[in-house]
Structures are given as C-alpha cells and as structure tokens.
PDB file of N, CA and C in Angstrom:
ATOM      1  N   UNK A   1     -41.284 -89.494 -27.068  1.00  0.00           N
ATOM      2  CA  UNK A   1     -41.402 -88.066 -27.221  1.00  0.00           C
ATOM      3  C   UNK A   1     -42.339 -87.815 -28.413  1.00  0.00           C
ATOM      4  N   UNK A   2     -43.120 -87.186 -28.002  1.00  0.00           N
ATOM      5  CA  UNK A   2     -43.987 -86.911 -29.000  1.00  0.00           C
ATOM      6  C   UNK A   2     -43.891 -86.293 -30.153  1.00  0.00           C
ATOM      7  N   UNK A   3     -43.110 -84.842 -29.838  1.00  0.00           N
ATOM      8  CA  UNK A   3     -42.929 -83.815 -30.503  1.00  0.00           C
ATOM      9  C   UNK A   3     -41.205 -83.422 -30.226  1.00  0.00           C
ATOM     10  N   UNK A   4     -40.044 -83.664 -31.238  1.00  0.00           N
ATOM     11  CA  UNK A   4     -38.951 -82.856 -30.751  1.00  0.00           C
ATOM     12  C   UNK A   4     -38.823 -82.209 -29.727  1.00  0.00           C
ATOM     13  N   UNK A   5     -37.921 -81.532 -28.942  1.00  0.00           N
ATOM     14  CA  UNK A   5     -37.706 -80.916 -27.744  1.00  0.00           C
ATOM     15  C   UNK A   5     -35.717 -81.182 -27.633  1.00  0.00           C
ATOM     16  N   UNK A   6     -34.986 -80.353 -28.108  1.00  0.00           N
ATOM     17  CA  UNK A   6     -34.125 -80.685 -27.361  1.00  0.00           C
ATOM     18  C   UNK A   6     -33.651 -80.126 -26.591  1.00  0.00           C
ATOM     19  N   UNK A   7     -34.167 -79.632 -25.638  1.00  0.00           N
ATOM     20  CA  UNK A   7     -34.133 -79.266 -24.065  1.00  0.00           C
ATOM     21  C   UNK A   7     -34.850 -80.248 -22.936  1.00  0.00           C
ATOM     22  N   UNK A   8     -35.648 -81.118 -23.587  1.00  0.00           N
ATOM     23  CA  UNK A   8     -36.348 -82.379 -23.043  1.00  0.00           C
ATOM     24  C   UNK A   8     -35.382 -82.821 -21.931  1.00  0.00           C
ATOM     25  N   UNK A   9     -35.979 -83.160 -20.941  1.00  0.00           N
ATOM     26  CA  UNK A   9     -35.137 -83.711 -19.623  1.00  0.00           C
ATOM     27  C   UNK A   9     -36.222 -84.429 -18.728  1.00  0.00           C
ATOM     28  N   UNK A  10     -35.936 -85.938 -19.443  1.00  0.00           N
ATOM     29  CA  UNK A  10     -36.658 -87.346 -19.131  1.00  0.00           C
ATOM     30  C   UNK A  10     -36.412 -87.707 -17.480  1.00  0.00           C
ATOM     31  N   UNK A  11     -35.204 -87.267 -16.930  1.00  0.00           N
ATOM     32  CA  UNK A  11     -34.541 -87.718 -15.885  1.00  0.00           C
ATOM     33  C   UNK A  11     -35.605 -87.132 -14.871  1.00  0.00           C
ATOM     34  N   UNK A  12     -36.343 -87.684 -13.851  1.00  0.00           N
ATOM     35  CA  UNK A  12     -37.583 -86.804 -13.386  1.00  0.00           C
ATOM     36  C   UNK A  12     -37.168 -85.999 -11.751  1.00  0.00           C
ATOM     37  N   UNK A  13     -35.605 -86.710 -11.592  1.00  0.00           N
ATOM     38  CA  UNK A  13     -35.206 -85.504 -10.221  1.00  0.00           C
ATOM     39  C   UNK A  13     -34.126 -84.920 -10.658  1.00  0.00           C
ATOM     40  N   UNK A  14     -34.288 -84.290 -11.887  1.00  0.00           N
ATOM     41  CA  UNK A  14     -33.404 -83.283 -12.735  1.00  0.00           C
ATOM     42  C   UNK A  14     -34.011 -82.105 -13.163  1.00  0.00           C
ATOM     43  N   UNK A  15     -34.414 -81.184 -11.906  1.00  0.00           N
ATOM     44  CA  UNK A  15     -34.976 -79.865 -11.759  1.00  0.00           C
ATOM     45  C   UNK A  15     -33.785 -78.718 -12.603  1.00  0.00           C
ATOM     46  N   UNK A  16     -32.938 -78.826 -12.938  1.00  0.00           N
ATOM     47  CA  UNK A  16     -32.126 -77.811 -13.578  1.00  0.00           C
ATOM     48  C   UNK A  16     -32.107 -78.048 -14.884  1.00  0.00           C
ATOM     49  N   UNK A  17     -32.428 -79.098 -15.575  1.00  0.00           N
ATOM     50  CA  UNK A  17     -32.300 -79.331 -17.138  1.00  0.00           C
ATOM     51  C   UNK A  17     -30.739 -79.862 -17.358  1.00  0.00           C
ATOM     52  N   UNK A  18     -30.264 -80.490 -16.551  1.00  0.00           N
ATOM     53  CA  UNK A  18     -28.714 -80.777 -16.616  1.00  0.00           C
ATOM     54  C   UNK A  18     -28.925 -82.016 -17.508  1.00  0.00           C
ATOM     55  N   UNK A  19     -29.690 -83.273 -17.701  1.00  0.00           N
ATOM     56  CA  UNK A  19     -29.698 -84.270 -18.392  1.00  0.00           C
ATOM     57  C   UNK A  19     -30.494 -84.349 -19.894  1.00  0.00           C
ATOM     58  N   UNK A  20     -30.834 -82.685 -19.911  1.00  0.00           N
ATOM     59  CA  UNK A  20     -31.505 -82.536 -21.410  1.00  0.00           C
ATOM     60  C   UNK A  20     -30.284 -83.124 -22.512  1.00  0.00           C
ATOM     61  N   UNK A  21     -31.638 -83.767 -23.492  1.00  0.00           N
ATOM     62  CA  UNK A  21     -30.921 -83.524 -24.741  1.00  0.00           C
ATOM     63  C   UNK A  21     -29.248 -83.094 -25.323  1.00  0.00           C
ATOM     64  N   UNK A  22     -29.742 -81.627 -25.163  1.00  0.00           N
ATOM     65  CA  UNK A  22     -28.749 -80.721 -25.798  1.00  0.00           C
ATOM     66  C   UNK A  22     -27.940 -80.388 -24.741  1.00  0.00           C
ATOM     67  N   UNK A  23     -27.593 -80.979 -23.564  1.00  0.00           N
ATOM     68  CA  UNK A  23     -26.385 -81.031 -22.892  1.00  0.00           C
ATOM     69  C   UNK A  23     -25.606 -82.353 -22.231  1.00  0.00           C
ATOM     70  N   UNK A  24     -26.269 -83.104 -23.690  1.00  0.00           N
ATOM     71  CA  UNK A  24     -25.764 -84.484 -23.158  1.00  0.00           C
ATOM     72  C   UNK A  24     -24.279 -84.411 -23.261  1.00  0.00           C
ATOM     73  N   UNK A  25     -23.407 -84.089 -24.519  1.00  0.00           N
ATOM     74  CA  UNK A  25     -21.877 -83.935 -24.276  1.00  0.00           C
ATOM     75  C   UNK A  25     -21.377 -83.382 -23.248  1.00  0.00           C
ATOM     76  N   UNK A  26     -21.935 -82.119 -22.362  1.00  0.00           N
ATOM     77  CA  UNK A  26     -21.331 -81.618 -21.778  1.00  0.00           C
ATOM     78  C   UNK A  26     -20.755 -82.259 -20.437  1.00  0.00           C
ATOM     79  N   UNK A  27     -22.335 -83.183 -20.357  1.00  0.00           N
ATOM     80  CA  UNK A  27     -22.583 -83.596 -18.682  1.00  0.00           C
ATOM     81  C   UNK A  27     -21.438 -84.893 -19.714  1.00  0.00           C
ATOM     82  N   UNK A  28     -21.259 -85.510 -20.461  1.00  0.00           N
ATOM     83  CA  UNK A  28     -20.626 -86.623 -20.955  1.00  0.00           C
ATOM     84  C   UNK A  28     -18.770 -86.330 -20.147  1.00  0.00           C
ATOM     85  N   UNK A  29     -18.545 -85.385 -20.819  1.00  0.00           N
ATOM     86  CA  UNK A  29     -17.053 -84.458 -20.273  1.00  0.00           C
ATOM     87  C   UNK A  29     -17.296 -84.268 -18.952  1.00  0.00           C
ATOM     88  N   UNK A  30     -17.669 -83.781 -18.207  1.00  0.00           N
ATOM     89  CA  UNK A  30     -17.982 -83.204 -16.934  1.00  0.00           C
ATOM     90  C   UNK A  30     -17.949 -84.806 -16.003  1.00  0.00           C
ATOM     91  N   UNK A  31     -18.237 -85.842 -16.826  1.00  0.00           N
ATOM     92  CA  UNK A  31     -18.716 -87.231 -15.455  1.00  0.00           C
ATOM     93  C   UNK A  31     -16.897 -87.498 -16.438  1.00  0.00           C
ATOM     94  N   UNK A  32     -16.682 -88.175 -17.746  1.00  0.00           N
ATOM     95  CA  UNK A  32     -14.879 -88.243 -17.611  1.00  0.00           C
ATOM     96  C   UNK A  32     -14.030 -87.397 -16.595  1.00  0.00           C
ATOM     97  N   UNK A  33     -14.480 -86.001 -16.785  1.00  0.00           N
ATOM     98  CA  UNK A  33     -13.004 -85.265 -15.877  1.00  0.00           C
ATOM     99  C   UNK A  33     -13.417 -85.848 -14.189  1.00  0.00           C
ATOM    100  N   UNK A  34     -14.335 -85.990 -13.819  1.00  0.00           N
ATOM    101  CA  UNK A  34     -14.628 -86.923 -12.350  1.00  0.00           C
ATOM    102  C   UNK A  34     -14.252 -88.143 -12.264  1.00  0.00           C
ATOM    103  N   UNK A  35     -13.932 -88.786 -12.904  1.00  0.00           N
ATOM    104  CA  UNK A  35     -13.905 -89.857 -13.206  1.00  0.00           C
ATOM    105  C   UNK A  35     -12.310 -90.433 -13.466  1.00  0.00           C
ATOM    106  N   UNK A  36     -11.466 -89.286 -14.004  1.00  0.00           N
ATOM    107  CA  UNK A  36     -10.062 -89.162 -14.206  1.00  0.00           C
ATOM    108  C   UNK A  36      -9.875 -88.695 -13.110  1.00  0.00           C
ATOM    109  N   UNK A  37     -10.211 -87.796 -12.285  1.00  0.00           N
ATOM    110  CA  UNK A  37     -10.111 -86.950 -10.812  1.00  0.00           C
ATOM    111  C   UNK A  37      -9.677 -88.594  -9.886  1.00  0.00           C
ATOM    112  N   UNK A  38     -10.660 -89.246 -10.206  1.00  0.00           N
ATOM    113  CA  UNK A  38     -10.316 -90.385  -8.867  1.00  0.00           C
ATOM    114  C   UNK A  38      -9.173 -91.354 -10.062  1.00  0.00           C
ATOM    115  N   UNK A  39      -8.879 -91.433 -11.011  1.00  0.00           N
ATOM    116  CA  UNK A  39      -7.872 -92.265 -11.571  1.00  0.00           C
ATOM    117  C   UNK A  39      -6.429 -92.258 -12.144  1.00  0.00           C
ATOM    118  N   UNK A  40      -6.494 -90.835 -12.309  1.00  0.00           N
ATOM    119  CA  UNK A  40      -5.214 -90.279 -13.037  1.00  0.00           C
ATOM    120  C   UNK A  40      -4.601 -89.322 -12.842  1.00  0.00           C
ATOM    121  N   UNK A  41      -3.410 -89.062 -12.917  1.00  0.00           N
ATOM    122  CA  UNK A  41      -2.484 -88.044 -12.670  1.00  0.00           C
ATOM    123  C   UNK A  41      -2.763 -87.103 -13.282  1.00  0.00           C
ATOM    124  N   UNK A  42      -2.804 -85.615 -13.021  1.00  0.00           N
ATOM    125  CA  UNK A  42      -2.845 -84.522 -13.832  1.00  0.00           C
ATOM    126  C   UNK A  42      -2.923 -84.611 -14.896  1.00  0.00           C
ATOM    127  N   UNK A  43      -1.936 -84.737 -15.555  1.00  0.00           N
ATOM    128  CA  UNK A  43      -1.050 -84.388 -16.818  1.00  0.00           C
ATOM    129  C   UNK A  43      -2.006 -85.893 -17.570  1.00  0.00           C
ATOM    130  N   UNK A  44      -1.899 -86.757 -17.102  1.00  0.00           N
ATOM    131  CA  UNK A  44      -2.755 -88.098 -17.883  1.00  0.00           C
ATOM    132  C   UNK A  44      -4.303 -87.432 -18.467  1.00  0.00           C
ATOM    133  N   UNK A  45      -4.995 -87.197 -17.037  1.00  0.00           N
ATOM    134  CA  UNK A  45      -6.438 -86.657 -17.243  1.00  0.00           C
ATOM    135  C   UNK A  45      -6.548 -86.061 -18.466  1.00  0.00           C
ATOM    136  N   UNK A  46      -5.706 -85.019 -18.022  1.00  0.00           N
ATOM    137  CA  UNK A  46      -6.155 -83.639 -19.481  1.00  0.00           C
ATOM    138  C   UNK A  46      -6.083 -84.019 -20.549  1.00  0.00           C
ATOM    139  N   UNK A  47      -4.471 -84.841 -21.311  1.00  0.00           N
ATOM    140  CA  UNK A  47      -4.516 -85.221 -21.815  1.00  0.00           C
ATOM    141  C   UNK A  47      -5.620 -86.182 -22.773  1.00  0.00           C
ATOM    142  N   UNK A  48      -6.035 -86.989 -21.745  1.00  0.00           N
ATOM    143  CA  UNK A  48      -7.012 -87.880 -22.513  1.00  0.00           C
ATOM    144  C   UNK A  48      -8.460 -87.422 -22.369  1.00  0.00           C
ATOM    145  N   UNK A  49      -8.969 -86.882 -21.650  1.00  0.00           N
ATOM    146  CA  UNK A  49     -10.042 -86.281 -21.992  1.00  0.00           C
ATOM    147  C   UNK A  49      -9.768 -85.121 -22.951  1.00  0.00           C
ATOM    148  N   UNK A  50      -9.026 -84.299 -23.148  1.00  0.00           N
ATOM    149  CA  UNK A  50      -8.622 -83.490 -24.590  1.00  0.00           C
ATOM    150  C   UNK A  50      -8.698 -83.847 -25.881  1.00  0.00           C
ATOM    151  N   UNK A  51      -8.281 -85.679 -25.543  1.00  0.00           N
ATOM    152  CA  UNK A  51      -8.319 -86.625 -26.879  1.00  0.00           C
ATOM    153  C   UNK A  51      -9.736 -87.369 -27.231  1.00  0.00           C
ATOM    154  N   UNK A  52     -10.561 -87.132 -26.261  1.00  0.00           N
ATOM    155  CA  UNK A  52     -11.955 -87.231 -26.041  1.00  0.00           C
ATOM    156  C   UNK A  52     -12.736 -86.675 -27.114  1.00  0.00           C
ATOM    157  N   UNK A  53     -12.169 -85.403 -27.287  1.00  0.00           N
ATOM    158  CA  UNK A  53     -13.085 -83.783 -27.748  1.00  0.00           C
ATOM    159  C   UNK A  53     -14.747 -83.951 -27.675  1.00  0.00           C
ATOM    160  N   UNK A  54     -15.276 -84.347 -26.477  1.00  0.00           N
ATOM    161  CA  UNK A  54     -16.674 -84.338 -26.326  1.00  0.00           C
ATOM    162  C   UNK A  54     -16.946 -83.164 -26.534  1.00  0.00           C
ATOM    163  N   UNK A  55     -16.210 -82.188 -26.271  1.00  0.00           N
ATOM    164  CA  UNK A  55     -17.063 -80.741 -25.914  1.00  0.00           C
ATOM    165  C   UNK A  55     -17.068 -79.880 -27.219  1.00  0.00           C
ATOM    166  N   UNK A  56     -16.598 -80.785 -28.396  1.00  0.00           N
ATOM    167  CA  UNK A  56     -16.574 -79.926 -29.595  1.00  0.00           C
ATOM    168  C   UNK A  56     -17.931 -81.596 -30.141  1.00  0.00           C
ATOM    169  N   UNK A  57     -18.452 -82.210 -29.387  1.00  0.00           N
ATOM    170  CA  UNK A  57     -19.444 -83.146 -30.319  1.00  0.00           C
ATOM    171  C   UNK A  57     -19.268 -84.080 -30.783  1.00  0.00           C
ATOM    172  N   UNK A  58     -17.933 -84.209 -31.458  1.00  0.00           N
ATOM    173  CA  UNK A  58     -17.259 -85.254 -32.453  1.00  0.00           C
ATOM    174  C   UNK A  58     -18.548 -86.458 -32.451  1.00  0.00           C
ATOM    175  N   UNK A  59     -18.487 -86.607 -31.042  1.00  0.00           N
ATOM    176  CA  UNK A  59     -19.254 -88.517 -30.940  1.00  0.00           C
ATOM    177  C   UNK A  59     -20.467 -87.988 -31.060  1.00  0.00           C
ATOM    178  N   UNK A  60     -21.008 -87.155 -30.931  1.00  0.00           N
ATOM    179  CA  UNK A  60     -22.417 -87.101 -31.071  1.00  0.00           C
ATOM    180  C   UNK A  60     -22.603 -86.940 -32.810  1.00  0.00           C
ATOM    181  N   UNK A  61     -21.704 -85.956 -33.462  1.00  0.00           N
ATOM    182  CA  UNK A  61     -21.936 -85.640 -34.399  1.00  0.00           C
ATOM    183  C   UNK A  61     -21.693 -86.617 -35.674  1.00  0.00           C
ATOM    184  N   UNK A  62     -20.740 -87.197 -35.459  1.00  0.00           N
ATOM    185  CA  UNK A  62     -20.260 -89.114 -35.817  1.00  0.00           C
ATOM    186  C   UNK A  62     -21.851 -89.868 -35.863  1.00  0.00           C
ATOM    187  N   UNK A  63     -22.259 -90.077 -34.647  1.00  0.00           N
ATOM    188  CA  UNK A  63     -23.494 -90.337 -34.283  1.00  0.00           C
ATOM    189  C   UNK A  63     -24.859 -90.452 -35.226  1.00  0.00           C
ATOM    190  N   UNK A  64     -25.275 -88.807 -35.423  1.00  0.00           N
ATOM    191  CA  UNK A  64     -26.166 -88.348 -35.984  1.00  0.00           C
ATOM    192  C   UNK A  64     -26.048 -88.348 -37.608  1.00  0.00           C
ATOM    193  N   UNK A  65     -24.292 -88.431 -37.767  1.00  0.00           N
ATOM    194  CA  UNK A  65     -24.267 -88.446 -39.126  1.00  0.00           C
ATOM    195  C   UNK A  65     -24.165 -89.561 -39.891  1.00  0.00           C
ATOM    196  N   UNK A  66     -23.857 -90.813 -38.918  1.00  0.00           N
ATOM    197  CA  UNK A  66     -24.622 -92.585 -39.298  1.00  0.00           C
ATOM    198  C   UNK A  66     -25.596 -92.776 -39.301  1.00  0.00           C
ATOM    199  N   UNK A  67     -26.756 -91.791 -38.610  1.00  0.00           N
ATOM    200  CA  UNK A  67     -28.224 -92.023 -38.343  1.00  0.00           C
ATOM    201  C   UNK A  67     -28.691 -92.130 -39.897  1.00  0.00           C
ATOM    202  N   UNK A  68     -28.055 -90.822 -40.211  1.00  0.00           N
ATOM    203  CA  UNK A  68     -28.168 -90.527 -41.992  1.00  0.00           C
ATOM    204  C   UNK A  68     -27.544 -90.966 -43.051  1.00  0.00           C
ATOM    205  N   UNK A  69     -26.604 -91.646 -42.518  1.00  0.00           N
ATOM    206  CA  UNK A  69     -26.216 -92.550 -43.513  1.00  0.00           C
ATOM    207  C   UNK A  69     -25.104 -91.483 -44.262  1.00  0.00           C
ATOM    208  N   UNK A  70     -24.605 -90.505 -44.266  1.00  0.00           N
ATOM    209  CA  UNK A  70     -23.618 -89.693 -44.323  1.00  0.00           C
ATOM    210  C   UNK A  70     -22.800 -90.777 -44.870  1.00  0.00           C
ATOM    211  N   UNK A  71     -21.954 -90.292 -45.940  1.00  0.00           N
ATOM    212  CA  UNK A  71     -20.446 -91.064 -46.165  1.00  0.00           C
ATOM    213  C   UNK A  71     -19.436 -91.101 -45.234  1.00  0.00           C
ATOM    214  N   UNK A  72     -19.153 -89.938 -44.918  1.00  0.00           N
ATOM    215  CA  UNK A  72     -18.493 -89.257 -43.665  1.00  0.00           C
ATOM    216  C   UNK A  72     -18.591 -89.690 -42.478  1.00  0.00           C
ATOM    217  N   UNK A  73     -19.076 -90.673 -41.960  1.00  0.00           N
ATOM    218  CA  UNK A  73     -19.680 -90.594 -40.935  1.00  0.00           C
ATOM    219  C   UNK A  73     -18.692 -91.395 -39.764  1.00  0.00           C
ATOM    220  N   UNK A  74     -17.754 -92.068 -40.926  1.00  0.00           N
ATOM    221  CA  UNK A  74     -16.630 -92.126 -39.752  1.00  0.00           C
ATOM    222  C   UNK A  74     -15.369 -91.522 -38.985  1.00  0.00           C
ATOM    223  N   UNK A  75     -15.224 -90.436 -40.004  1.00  0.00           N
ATOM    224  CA  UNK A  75     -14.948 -89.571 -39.704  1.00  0.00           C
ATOM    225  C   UNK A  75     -15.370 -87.836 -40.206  1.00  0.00           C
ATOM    226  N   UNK A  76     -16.194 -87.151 -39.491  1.00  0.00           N
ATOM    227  CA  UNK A  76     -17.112 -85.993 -39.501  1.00  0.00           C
ATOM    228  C   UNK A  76     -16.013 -85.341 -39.698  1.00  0.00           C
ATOM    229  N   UNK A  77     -16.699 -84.416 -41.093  1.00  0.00           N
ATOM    230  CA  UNK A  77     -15.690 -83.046 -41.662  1.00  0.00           C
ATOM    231  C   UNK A  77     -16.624 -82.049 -40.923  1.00  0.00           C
ATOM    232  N   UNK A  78     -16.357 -80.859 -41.179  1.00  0.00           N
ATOM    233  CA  UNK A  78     -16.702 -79.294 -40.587  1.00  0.00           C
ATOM    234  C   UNK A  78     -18.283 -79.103 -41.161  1.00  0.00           C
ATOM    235  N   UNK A  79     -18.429 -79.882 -42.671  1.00  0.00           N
ATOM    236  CA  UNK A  79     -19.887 -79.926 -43.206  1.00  0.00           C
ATOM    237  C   UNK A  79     -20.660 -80.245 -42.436  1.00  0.00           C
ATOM    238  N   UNK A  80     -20.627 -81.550 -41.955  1.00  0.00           N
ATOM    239  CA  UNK A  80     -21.263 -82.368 -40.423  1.00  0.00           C
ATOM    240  C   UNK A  80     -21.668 -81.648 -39.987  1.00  0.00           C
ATOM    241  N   UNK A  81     -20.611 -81.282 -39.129  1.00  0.00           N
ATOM    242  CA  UNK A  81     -21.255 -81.230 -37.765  1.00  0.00           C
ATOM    243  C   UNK A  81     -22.303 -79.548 -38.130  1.00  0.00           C
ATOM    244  N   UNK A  82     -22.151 -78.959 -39.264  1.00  0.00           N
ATOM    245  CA  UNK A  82     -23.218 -77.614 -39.448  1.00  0.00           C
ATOM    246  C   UNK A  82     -24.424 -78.235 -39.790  1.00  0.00           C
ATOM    247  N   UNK A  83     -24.371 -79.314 -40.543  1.00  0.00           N
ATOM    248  CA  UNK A  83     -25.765 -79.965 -41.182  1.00  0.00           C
ATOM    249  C   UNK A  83     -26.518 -80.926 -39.970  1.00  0.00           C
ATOM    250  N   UNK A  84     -25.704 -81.222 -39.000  1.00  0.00           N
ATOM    251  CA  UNK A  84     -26.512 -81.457 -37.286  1.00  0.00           C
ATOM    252  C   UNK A  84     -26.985 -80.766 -36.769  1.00  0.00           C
ATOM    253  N   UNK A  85     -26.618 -79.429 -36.774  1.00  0.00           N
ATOM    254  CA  UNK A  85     -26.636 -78.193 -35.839  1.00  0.00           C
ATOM    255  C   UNK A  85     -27.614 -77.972 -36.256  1.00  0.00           C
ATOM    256  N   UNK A  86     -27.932 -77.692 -37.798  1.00  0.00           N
ATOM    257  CA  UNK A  86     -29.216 -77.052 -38.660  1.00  0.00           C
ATOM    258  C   UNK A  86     -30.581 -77.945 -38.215  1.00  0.00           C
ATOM    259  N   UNK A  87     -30.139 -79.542 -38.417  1.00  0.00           N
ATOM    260  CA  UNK A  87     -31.065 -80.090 -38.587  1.00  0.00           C
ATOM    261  C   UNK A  87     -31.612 -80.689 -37.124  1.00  0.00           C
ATOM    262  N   UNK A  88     -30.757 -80.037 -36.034  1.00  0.00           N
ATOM    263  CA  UNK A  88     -31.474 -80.124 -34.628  1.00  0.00           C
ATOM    264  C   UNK A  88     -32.380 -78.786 -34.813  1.00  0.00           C
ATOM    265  N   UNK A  89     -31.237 -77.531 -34.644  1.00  0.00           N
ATOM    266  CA  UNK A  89     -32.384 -76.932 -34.397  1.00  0.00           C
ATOM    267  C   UNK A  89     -33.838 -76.164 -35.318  1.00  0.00           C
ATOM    268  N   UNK A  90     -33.470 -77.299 -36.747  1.00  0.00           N
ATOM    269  CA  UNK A  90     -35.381 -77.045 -37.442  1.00  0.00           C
ATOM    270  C   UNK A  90     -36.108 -78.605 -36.525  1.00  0.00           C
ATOM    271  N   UNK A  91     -35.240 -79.326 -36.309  1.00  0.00           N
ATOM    272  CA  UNK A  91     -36.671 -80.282 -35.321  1.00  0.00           C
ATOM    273  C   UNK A  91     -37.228 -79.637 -34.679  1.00  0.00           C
ATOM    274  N   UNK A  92     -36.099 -78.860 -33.512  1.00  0.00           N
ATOM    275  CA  UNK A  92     -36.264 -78.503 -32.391  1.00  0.00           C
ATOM    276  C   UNK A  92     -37.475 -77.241 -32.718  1.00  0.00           C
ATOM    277  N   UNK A  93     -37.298 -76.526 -33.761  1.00  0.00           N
ATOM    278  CA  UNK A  93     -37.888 -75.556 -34.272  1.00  0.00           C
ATOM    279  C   UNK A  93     -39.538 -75.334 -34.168  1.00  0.00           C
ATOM    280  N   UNK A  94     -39.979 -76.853 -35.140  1.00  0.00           N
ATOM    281  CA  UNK A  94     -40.921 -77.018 -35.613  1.00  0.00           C
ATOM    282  C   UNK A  94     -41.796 -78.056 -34.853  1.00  0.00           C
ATOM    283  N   UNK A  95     -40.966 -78.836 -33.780  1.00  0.00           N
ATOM    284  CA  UNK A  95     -41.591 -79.332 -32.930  1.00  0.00           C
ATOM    285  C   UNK A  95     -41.771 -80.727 -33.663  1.00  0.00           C
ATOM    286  N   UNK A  96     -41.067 -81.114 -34.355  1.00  0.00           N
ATOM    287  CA  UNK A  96     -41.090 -82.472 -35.648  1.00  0.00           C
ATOM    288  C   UNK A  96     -41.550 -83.797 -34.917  1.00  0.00           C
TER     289      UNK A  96
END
C-alpha cells in the first residue's frame, strides 16, 4: 500500500468493501458467530463469542498497541484504544 487507506479492500471479488481494513473485527465476529452456528449450543455461542469482545477491538487494539511498544499492551486500558482510533484516523487522514 502505498499511501494509508483504511477502507482499502485488497480482496479483488469484494465489490462491497466487506474485507476493508476498518471492518476487519467486524467480519472477524460475524465468521465466529457462523462458525459457533454449526458447533454450539445457544447459550455456549453467545457466551463465548461475548468473551471474544471483537466488536469492541480489544485484539486489534492489543495489536496496534505492541506495534508501539505501549506498556499496556497486554492488557489495553480505555487510553489505547483512543490513541488507535486517533492515530488510524490521522494515517487514514493524511494518506501516510
């Protein structure tokens, strides 16, 4: 990638932007709850994908905050995950 983009969507028969970047957690949650659908009982699923918390970032934000070498980074406080958020979207911003 040349230039930042996180709406970028490498996947080339992914006409909707579903495999961008910035919806990698979502589609991350979305393929677990399919995935529990064919393996687990109700009450199991929710449960453990709940214990997941993809859809609040955790692993991404864990992630990004080892990239940097963060102290925190094994376990992400509320600082984190704002100083990810910021510092996606000035990449994303400025085209970095």
């Amino acid at each position: 990638m040349d230039a930042f983009d996180i709406d970028l969507c490498l996947q080339s028969s992914d006409d909707s932007g579903r495999y961008a970047f910035s919806r990698q957690p979502a589609v991350a949650h979305w393929n677990l709850r399919c995935l529990g659908q064919a393996c687990c009982p109700d009450r199991a699923r929710e449960q453990t994908i709940a214990a997941a918390d993809l859809s609040g970032n955790n692993s991404s934000v864990r992630s990004w905050s080892q990239t940097a070498g963060q102290a925190s980074a094994d376990a992400p406080n509320d600082g984190d995950a704002v100083l990810v958020q910021d510092t996606l979207e000035l990449l994303d911003r400025h085209r970095v």
